[in-house]
N, C-alpha and C. Protein backbone atom coordinates (compact mmCIF):
# COMPACT_ATOMS: atom_id res chain seq x y z
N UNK A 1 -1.78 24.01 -9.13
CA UNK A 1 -0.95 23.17 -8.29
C UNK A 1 -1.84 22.44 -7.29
N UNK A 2 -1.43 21.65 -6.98
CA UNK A 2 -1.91 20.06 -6.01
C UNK A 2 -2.28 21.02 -4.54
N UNK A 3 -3.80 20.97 -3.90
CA UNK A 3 -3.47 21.68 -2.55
C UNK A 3 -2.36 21.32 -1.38
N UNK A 4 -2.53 19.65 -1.77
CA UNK A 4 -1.56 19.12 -0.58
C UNK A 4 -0.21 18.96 -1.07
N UNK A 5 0.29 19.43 -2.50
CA UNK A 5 1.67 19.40 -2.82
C UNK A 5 2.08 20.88 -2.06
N UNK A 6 1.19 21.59 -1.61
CA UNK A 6 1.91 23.06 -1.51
C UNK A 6 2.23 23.05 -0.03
N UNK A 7 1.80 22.44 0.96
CA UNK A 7 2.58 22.10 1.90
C UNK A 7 3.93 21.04 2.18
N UNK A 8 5.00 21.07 3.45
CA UNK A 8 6.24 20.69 2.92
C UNK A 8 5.61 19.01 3.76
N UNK A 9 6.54 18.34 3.03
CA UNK A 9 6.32 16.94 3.97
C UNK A 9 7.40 16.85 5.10
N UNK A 10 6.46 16.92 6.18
CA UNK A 10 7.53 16.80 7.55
C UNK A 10 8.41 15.69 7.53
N UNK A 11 9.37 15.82 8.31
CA UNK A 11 10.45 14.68 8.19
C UNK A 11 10.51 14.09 10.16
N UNK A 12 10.17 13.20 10.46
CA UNK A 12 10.47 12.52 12.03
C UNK A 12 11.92 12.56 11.62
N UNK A 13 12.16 12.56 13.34
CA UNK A 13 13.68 13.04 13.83
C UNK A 13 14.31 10.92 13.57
N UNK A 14 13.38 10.20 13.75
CA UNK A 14 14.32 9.05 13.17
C UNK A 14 14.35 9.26 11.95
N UNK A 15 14.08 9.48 11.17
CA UNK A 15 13.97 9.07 9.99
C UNK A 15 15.00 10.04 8.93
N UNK A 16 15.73 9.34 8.30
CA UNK A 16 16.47 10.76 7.39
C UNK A 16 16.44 10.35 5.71
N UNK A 17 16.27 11.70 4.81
CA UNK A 17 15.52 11.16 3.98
C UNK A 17 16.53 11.78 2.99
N UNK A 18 17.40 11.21 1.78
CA UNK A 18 18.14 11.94 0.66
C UNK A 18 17.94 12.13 -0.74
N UNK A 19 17.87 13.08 -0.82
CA UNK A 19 17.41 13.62 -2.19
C UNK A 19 18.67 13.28 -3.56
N UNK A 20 18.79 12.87 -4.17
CA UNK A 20 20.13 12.32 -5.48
C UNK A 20 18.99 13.13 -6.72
N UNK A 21 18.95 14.16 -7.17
CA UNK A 21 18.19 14.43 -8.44
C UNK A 21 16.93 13.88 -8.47
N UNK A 22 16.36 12.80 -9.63
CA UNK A 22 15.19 12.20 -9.26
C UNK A 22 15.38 11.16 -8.25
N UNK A 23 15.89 10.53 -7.28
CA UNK A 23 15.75 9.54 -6.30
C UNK A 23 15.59 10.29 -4.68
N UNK A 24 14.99 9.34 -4.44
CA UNK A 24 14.66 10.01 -2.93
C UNK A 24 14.59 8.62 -2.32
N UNK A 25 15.84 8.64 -1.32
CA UNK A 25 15.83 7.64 -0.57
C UNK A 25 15.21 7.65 0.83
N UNK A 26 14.70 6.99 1.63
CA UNK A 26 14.20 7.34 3.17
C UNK A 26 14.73 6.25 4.09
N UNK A 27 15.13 6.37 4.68
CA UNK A 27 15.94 5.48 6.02
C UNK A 27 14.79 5.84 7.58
N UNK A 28 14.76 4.40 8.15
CA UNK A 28 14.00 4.73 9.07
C UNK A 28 14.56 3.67 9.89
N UNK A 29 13.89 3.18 11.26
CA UNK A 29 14.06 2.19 12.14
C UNK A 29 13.74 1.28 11.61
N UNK A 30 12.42 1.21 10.93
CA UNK A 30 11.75 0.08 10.02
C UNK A 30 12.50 -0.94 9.03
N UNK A 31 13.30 0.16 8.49
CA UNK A 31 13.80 -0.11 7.09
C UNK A 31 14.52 0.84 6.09
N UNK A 32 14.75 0.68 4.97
CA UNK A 32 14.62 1.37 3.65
C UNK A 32 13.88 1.86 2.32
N UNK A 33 13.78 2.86 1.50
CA UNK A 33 12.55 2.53 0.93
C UNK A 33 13.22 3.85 0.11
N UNK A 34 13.12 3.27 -1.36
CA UNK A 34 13.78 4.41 -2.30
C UNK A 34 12.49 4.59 -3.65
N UNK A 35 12.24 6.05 -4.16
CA UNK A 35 11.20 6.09 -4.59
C UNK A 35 11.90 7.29 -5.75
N UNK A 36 11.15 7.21 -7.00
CA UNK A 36 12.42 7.43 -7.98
C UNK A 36 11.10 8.59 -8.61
N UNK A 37 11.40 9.69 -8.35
CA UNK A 37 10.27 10.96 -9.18
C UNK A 37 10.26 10.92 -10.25
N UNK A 38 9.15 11.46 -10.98
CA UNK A 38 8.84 11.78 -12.12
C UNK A 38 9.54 12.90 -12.68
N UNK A 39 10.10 12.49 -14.06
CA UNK A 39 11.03 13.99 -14.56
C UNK A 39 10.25 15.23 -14.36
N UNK A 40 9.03 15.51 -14.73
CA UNK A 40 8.31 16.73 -14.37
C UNK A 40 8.22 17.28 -13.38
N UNK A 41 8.37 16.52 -12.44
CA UNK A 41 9.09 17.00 -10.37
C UNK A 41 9.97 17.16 -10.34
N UNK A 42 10.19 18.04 -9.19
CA UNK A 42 11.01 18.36 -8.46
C UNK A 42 11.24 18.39 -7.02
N UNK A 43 11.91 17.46 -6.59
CA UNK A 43 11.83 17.13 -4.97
C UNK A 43 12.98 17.96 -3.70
N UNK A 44 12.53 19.61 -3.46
CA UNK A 44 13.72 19.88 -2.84
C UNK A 44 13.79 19.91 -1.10
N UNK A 45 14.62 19.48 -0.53
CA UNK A 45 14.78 19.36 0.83
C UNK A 45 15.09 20.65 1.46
N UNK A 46 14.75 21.19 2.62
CA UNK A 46 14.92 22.23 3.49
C UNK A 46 14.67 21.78 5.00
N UNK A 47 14.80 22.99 5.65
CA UNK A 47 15.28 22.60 7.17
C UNK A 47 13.58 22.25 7.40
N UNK A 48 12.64 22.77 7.11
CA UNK A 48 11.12 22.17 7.66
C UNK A 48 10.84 21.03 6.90
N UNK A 49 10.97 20.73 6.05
CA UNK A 49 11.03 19.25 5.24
C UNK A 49 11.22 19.25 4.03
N UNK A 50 10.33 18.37 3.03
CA UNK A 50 10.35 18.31 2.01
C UNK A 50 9.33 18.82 0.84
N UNK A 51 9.84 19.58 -0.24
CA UNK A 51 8.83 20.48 -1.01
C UNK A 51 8.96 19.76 -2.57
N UNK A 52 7.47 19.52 -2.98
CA UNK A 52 7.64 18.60 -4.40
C UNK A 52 6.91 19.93 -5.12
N UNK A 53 7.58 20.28 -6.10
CA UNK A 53 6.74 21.93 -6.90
C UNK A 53 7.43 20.65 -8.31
N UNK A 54 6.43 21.83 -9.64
CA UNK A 54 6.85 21.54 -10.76
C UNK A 54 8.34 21.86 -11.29
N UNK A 55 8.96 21.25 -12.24
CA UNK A 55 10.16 21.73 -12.74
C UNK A 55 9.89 22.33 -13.76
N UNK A 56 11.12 23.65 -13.44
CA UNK A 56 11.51 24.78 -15.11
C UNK A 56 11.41 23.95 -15.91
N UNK A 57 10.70 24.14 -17.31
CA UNK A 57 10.77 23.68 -18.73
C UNK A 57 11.75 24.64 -19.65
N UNK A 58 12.58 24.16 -20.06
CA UNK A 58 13.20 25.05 -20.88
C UNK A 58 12.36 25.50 -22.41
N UNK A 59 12.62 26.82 -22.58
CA UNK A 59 11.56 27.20 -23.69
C UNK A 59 11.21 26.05 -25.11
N UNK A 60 12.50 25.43 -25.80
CA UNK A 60 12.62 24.38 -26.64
C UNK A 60 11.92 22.94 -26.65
N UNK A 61 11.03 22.94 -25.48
CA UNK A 61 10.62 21.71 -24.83
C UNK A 61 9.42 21.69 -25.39
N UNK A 62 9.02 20.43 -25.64
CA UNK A 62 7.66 20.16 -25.80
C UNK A 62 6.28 20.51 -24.91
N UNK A 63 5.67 21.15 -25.21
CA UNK A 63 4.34 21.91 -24.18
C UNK A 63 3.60 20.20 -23.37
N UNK A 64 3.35 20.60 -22.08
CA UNK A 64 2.90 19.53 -21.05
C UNK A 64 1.95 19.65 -20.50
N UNK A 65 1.11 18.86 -20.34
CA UNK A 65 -0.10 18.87 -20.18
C UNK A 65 -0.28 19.04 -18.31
N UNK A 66 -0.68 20.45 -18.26
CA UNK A 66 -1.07 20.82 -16.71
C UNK A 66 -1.73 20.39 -15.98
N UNK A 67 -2.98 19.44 -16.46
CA UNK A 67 -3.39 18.70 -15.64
C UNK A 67 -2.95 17.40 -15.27
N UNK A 68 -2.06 16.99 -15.86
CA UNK A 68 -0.82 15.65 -15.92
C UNK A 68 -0.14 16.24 -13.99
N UNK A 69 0.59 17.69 -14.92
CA UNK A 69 1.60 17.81 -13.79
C UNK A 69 1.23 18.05 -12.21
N UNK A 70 -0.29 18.39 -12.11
CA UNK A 70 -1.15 18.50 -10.88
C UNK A 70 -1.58 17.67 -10.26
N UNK A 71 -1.78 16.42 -11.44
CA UNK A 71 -2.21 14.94 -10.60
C UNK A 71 -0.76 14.34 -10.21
N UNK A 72 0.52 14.74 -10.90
CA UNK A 72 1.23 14.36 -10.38
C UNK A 72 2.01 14.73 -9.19
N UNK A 73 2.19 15.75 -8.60
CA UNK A 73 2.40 16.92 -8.12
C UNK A 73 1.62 15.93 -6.16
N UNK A 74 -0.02 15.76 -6.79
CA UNK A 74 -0.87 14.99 -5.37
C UNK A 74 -0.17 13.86 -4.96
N UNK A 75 0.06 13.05 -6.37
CA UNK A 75 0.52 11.80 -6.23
C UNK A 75 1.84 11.48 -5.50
N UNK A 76 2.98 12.51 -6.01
CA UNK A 76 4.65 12.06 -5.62
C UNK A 76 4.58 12.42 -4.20
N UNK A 77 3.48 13.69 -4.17
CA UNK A 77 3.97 14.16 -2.29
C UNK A 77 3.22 13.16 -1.19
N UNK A 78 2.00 12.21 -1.64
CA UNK A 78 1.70 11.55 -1.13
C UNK A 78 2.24 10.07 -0.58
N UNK A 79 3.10 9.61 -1.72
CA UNK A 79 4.14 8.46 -2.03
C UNK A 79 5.07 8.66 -1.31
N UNK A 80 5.80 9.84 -1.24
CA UNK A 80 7.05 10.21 -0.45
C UNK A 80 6.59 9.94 1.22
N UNK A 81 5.45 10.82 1.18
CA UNK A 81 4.80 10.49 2.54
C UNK A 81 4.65 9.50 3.24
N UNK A 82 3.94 8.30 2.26
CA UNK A 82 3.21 7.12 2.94
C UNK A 82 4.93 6.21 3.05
N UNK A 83 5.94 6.92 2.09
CA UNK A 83 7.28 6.17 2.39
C UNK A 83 8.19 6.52 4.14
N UNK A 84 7.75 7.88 3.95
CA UNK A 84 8.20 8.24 5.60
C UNK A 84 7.43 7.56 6.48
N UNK A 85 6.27 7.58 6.35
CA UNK A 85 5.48 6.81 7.29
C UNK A 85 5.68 5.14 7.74
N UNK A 86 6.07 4.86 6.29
CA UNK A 86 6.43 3.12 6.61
C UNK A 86 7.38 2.93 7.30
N UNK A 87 8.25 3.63 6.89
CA UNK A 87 9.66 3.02 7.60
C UNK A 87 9.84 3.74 8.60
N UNK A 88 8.77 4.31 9.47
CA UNK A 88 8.58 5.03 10.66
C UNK A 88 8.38 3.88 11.81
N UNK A 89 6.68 3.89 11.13
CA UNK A 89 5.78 3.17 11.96
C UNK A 89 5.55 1.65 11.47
N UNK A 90 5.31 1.38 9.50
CA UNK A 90 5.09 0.38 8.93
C UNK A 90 3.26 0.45 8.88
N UNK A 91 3.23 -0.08 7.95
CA UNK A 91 1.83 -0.48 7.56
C UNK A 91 1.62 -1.56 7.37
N UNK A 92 -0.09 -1.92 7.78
CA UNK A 92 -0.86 -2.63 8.31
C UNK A 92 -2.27 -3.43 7.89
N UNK A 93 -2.57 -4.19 7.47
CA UNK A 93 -4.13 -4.87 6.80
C UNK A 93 -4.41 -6.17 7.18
N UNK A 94 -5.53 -6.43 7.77
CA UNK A 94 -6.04 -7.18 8.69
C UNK A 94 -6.94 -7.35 7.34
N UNK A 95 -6.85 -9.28 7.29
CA UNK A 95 -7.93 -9.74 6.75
C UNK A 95 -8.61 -10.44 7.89
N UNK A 96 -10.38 -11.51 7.02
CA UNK A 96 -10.88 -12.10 7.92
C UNK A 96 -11.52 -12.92 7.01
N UNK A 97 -11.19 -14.46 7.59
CA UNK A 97 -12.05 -15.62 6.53
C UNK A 97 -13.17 -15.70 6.97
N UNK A 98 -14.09 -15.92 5.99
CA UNK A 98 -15.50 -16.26 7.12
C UNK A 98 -16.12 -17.49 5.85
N UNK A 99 -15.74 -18.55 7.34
CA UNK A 99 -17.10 -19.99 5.97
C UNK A 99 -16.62 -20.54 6.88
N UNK A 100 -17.32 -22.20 7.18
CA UNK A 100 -17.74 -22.94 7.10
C UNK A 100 -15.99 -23.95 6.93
N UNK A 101 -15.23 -24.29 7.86
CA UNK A 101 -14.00 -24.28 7.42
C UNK A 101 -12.53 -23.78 6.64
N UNK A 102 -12.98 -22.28 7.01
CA UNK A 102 -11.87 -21.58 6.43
C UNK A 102 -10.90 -21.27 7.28
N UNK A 103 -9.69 -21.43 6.59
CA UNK A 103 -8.50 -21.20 7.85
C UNK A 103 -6.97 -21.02 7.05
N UNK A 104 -6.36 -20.29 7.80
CA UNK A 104 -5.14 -20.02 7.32
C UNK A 104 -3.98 -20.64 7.85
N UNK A 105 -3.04 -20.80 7.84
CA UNK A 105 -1.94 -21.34 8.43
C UNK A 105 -0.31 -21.21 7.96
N UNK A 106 0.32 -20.50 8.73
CA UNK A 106 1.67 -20.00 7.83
C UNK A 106 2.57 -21.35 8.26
N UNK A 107 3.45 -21.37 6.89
CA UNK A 107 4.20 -22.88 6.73
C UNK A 107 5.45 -22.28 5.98
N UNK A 108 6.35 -21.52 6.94
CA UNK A 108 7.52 -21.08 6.46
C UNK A 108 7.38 -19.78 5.35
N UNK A 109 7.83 -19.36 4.50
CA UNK A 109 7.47 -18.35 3.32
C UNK A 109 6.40 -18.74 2.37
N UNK A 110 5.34 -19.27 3.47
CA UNK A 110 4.19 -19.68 2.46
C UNK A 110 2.57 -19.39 3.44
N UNK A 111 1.78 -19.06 2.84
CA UNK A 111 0.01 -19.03 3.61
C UNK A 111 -0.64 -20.47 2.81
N UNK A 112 -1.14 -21.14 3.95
CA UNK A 112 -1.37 -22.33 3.16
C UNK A 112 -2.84 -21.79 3.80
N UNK A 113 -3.64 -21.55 2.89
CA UNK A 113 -5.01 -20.89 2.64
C UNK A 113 -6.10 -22.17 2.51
N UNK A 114 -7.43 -22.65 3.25
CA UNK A 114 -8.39 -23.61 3.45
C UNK A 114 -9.53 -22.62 2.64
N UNK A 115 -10.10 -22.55 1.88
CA UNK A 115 -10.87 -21.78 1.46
C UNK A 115 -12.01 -22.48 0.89
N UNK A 116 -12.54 -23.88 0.95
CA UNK A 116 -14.18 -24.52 0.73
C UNK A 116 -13.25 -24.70 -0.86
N UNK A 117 -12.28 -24.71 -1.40
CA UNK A 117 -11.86 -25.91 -2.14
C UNK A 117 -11.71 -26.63 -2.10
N UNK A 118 -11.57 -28.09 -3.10
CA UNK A 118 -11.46 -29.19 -3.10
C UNK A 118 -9.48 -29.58 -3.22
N UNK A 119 -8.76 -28.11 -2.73
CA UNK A 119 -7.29 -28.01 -2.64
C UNK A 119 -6.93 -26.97 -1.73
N UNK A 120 -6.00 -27.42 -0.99
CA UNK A 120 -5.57 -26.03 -0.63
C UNK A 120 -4.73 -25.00 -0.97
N UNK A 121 -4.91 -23.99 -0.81
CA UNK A 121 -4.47 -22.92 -1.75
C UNK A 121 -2.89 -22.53 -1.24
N UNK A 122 -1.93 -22.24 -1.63
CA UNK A 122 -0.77 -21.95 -1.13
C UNK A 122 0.19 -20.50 -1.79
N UNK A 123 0.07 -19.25 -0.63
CA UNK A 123 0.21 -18.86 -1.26
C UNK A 123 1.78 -18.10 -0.61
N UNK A 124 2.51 -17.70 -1.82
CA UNK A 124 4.15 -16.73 -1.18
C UNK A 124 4.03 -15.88 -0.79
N UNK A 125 4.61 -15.75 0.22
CA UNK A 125 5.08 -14.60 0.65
C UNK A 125 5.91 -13.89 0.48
N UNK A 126 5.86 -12.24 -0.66
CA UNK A 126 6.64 -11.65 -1.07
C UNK A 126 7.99 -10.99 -0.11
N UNK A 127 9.27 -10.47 -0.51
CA UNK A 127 10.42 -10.32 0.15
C UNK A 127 9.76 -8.78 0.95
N UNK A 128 9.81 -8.48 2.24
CA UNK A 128 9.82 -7.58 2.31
C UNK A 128 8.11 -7.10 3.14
N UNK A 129 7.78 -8.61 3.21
CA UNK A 129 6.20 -8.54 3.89
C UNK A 129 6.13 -9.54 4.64
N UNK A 130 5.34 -9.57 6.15
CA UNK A 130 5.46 -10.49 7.35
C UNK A 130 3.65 -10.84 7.22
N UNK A 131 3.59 -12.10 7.25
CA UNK A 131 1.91 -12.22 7.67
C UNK A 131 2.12 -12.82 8.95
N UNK A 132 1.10 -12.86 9.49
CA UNK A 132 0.78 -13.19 11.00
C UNK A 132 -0.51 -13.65 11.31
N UNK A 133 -0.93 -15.41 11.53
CA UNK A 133 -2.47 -15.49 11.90
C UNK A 133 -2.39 -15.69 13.22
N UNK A 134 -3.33 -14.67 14.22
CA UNK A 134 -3.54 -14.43 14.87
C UNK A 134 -4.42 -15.71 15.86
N UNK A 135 -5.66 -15.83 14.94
CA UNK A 135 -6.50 -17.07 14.92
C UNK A 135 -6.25 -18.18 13.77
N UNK A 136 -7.25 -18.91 13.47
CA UNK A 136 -7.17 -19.34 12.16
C UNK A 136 -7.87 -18.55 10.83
N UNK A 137 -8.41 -17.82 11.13
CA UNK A 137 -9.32 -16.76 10.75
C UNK A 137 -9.10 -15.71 10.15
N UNK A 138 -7.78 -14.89 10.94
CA UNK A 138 -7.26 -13.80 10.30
C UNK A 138 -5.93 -13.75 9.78
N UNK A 139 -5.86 -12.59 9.00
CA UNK A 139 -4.31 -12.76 8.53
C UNK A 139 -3.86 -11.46 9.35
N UNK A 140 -2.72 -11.10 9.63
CA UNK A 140 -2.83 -9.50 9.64
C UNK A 140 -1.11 -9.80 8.53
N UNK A 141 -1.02 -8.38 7.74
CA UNK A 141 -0.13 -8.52 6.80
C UNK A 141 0.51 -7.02 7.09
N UNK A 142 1.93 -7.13 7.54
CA UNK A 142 2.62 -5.77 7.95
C UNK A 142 3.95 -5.36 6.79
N UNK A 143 4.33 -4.83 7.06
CA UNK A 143 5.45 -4.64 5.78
C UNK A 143 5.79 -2.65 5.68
N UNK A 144 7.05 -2.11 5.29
CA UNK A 144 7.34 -0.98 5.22
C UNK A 144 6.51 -0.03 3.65
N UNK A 145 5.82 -0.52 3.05
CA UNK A 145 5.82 -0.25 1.71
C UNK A 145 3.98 -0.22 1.60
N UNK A 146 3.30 0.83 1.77
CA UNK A 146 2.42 0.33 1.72
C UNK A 146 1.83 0.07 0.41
N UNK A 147 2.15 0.54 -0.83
CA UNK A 147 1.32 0.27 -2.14
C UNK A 147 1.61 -1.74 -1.91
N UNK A 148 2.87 -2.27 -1.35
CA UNK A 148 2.88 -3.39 -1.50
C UNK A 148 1.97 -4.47 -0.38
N UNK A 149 2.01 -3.47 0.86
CA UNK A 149 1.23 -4.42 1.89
C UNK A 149 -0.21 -4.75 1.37
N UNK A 150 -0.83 -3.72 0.56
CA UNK A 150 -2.33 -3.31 -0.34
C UNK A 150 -2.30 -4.32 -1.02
N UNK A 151 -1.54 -4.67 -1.53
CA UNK A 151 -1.57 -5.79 -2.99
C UNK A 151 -1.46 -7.18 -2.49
N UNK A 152 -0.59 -7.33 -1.33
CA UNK A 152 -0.80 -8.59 -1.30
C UNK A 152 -1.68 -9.01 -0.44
N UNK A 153 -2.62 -8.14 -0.29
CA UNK A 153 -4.04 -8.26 1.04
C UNK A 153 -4.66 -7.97 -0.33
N UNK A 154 -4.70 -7.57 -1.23
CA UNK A 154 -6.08 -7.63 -2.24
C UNK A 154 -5.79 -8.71 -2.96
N UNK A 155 -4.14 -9.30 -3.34
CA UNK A 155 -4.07 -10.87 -4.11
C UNK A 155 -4.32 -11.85 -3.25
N UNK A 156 -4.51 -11.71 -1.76
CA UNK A 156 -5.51 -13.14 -1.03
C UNK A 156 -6.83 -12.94 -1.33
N UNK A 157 -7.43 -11.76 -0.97
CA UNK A 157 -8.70 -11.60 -1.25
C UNK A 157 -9.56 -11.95 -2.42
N UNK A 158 -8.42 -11.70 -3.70
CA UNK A 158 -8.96 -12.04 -4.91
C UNK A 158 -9.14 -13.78 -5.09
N UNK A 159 -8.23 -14.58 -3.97
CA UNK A 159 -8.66 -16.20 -4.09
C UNK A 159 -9.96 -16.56 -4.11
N UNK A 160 -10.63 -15.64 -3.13
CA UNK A 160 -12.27 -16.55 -2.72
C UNK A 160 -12.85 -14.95 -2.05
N UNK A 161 -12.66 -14.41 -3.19
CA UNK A 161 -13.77 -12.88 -2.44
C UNK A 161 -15.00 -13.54 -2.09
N UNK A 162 -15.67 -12.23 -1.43
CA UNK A 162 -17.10 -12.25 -0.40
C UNK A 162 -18.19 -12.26 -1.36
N UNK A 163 -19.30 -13.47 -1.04
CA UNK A 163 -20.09 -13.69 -1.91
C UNK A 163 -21.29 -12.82 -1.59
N UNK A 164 -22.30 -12.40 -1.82
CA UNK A 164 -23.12 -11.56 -1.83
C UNK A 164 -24.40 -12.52 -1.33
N UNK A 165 -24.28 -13.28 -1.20
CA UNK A 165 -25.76 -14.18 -0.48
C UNK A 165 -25.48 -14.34 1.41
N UNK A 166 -24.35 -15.57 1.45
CA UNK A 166 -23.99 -15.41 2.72
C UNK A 166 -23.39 -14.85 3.17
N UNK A 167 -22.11 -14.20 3.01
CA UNK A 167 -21.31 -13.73 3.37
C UNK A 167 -19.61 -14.11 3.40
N UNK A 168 -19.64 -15.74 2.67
CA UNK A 168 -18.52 -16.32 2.97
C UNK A 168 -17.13 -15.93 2.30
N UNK A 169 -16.00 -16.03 2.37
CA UNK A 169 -14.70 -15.12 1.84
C UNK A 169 -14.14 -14.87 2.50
N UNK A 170 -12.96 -14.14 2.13
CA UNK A 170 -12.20 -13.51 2.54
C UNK A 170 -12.55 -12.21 2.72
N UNK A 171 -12.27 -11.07 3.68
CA UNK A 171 -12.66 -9.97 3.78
C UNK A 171 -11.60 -8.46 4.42
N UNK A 172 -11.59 -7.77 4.25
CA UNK A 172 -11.06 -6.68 5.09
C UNK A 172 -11.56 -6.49 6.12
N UNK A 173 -10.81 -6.23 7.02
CA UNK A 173 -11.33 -6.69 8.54
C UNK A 173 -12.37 -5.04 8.66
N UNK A 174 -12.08 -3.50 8.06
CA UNK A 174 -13.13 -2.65 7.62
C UNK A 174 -14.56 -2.97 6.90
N UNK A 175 -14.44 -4.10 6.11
CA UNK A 175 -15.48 -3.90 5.18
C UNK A 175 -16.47 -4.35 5.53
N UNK A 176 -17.27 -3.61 4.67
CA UNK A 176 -18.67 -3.98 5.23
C UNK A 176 -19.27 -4.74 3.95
N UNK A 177 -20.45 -5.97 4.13
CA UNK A 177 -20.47 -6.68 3.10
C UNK A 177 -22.06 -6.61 3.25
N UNK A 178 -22.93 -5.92 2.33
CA UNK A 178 -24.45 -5.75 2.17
C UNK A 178 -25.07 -7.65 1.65
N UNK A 179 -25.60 -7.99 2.45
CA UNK A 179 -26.16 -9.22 1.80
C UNK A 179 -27.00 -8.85 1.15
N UNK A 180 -27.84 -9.59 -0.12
CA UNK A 180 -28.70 -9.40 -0.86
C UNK A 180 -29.73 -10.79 -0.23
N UNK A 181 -30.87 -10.42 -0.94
CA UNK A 181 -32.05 -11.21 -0.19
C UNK A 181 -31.96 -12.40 -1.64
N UNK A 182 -32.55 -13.44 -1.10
CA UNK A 182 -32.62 -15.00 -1.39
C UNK A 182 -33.58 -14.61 -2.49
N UNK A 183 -34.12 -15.25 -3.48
CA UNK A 183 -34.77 -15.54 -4.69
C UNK A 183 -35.69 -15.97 -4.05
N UNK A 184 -37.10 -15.67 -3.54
CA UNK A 184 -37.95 -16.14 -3.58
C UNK A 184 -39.54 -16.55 -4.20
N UNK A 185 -40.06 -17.70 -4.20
CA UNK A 185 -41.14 -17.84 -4.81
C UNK A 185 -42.67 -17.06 -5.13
């Protein structure tokens, strides 16, 4: 079993969270956020929180692969988690352009992205995610969901990632970017 499935996932006093068989819904100040288990889980609620263990197989059942149900076991109690957490607090990813005329600019449900093309890039903003430029420079991208706030901070990034000579791109406002040395004679 998962080390961190064997502890329960705490529940904040805003937040209330309902179990329907496989669905697990979570209600918060934030928002909503419904996350649908894997048949091989089992998600049960108690007064200290929430406990994800494996489910009875009935003897007639096809044999399952234990290391399946252990990675899954890390995975659902972590998901459930990062779902309490969103619609708690919400999650958070700070990008950062760096060149030579790069700049962002929000234009209604759209990032109209300057990126050293010969166009500018325009990109949507999915239902359910807020960007915010701070400068022209940064994005910061907030939203209740974090597998989704991740994705759409790695689908800007993927426009004009960080080049390995100067430094220019888009970046995670964490990352660290190793330059490599110039070709010389």
């Amino acid at each position: 079993m998962s080390r961190i499935a064997k502890k329960p996932i705490l529940i904040p006093k805003e937040v209330t969270v309902n179990v329907n068989g496989q669905k697990v819904n979570v209600k918060g100040p934030k928002g909503q956020l419904n996350y649908e288990v894997h048949e091989l889980i089992s998600v049960e609620q108690k007064e200290d929180g929430l406990y994800v263990d494996p489910r009875k197989l009935e003897k007639n059942s096809k044999p399952v692969n234990q290391g399946f149900v252990k990675a899954l076991l890390g995975t659902i109690w972590v998901n459930i988690s990062n779902a309490i957490a969103g619609v708690n607090k919400g999650w958070e990813r700070k990008l950062i352009l760096k060149g030579v005329g790069y700049r962002a600019q929000i234009q209604g449900k759209k990032v109209n992205l300057g990126l050293g093309f010969s166009h500018p890039v325009n990109f949507q903003i999915p239902e359910g995610i807020t960007i915010e430029t701070p400068t022209q420079t940064e994005l910061v991208i907030t939203g209740i969901d974090k597998q989704l706030v991740g994705q759409v901070a790695a689908n800007i990034r993927a426009i004009r990632p960080v080049e390995p000579y100067k430094g220019k791109g888009v970046r995670y406002s964490d990352e660290v970017v190793i330059l490599k040395e110039t070709k010389k004679k």
